[in-house]
N, C-alpha and C. Protein backbone atom coordinates (compact mmCIF):
# COMPACT_ATOMS: atom_id res chain seq x y z
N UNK A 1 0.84 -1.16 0.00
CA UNK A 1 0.00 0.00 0.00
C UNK A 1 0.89 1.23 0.00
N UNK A 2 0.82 2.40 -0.78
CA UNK A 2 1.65 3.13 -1.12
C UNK A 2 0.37 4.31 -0.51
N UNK A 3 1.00 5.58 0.48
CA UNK A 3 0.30 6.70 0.46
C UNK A 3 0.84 8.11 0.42
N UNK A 4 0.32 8.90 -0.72
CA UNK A 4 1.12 10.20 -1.68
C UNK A 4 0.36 11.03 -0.13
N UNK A 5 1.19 12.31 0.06
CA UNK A 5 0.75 12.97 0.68
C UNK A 5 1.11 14.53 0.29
N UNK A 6 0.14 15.18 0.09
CA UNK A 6 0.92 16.61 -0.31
C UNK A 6 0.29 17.61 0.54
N UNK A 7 1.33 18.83 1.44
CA UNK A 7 1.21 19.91 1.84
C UNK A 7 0.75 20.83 0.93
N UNK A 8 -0.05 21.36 1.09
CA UNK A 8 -1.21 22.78 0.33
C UNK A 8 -0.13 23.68 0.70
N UNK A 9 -0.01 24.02 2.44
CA UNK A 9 0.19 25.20 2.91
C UNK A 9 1.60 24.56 3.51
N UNK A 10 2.26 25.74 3.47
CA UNK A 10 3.94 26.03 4.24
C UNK A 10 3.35 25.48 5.86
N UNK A 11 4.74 24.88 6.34
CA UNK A 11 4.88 24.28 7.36
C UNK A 11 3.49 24.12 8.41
N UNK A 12 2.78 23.19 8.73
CA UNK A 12 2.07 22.38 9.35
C UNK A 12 2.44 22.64 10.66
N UNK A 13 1.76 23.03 11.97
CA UNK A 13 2.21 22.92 12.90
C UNK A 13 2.35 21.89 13.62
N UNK A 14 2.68 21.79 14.78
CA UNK A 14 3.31 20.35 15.17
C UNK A 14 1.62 19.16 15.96
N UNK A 15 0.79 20.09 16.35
CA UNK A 15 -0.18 19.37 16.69
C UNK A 15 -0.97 18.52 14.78
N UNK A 16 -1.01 19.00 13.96
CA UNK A 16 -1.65 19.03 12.84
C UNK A 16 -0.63 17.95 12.05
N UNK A 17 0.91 17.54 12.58
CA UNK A 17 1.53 17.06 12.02
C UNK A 17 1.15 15.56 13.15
N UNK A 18 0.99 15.53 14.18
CA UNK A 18 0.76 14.50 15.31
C UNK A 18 -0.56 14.14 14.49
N UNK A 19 -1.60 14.66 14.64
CA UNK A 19 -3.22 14.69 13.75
C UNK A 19 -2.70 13.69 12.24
N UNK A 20 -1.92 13.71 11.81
CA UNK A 20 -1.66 13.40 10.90
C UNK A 20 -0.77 11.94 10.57
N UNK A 21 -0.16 12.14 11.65
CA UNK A 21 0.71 10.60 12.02
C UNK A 21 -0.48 9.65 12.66
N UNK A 22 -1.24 10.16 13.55
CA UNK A 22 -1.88 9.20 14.73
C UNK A 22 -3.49 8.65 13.36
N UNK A 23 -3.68 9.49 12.59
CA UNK A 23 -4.44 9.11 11.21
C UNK A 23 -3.83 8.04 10.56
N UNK A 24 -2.53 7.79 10.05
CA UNK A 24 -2.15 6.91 9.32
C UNK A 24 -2.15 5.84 9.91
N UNK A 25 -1.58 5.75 11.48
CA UNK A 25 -1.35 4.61 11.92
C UNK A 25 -2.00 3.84 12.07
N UNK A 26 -3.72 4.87 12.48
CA UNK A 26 -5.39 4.25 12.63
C UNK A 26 -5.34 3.10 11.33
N UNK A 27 -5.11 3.62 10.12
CA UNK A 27 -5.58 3.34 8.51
C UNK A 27 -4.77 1.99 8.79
N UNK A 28 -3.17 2.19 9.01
CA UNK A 28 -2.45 0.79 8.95
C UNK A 28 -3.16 -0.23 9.76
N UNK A 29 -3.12 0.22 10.63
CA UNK A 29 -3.76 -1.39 11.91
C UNK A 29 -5.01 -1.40 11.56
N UNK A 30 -6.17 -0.56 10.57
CA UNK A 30 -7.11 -1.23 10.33
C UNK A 30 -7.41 -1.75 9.00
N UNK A 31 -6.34 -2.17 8.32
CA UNK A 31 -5.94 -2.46 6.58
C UNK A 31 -4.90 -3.79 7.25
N UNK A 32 -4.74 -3.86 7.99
CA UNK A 32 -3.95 -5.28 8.49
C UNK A 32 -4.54 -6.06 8.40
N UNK A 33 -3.86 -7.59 8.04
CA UNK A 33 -4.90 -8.88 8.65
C UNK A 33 -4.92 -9.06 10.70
N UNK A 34 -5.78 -9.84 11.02
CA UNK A 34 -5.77 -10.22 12.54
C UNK A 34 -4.87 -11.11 13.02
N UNK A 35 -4.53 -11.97 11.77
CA UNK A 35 -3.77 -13.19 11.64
C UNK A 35 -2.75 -13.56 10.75
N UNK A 36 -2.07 -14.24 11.02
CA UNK A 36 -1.07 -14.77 9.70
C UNK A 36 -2.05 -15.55 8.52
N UNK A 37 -1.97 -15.30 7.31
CA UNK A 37 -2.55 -16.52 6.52
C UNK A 37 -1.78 -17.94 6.84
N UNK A 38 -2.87 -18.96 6.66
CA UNK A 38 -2.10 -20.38 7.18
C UNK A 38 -1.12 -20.95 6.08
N UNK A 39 -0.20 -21.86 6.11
CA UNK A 39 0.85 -22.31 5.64
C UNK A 39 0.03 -22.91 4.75
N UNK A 40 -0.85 -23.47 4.55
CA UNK A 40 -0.95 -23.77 3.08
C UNK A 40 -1.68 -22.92 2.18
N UNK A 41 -1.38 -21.72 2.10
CA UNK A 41 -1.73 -20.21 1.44
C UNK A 41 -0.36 -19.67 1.40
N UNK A 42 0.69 -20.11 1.33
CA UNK A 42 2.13 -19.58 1.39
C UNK A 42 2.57 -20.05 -0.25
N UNK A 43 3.22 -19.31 -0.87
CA UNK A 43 3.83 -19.36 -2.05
C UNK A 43 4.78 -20.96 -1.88
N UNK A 44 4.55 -21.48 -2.78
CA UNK A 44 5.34 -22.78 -2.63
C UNK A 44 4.50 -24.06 -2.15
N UNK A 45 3.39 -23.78 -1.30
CA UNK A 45 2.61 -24.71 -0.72
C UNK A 45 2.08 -25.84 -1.33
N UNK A 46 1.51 -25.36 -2.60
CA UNK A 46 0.71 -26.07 -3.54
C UNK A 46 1.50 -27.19 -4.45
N UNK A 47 2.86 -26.70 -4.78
CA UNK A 47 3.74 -26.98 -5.73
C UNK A 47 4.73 -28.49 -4.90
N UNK A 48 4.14 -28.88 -3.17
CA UNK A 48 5.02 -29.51 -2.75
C UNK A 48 6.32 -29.19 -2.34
N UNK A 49 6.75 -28.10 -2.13
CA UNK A 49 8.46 -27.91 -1.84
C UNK A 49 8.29 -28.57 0.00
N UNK A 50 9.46 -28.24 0.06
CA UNK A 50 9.99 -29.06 1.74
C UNK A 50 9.41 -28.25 2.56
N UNK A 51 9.03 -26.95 2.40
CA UNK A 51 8.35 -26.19 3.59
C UNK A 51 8.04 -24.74 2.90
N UNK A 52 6.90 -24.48 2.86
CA UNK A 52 7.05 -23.23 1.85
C UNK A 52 7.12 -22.34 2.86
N UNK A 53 8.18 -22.03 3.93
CA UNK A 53 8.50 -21.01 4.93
C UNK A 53 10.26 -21.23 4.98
N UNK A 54 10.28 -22.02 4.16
CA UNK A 54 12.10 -22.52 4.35
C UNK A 54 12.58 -21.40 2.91
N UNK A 55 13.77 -21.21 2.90
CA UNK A 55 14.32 -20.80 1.56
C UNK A 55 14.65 -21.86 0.43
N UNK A 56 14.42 -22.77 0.93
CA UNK A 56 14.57 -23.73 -0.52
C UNK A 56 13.34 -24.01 -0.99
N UNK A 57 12.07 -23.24 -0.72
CA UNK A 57 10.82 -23.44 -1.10
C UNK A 57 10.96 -22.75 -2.60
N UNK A 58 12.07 -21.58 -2.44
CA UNK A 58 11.62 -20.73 -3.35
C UNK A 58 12.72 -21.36 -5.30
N UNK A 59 13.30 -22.08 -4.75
CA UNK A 59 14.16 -23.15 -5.42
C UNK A 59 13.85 -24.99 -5.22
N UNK A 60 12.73 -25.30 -6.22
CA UNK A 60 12.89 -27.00 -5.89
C UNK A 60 13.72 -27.62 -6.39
N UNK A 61 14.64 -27.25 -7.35
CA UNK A 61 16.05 -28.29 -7.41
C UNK A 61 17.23 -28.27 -6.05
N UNK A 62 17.10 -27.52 -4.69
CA UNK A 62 17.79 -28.02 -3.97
C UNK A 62 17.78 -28.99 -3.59
């Protein structure tokens, strides 16, 4: 998730800049999952590798 932000007006004071941090952080923790997705929803899972949480998941000729 990418978020552009642009100042209108010259320097923001410091309460309006707090207003502004304590906003995003709301947006992040409520755009999160609650949970991990489970291991067999992991890249590699489907395909059989040795553990699709290992690094040789992402290579099956090791």
């Amino acid at each position: 998730m990418s978020i552009d932000i642009q100042v209108l007006r010259g320097n923001p004071d410091d309460a309006e800049i707090a207003a502004l941090v304590c906003a995003l952080v709301a947006l992040k923790r409520a755009t999160e999952p609650d949970e991990p997705a489970p291991p067999a929803s992991w890249v590699g899972a489907p395909a059989g590798y040795e553990s699709a949480g290992s690094w040789t998941a992402a290579d099956p000729w090791r």
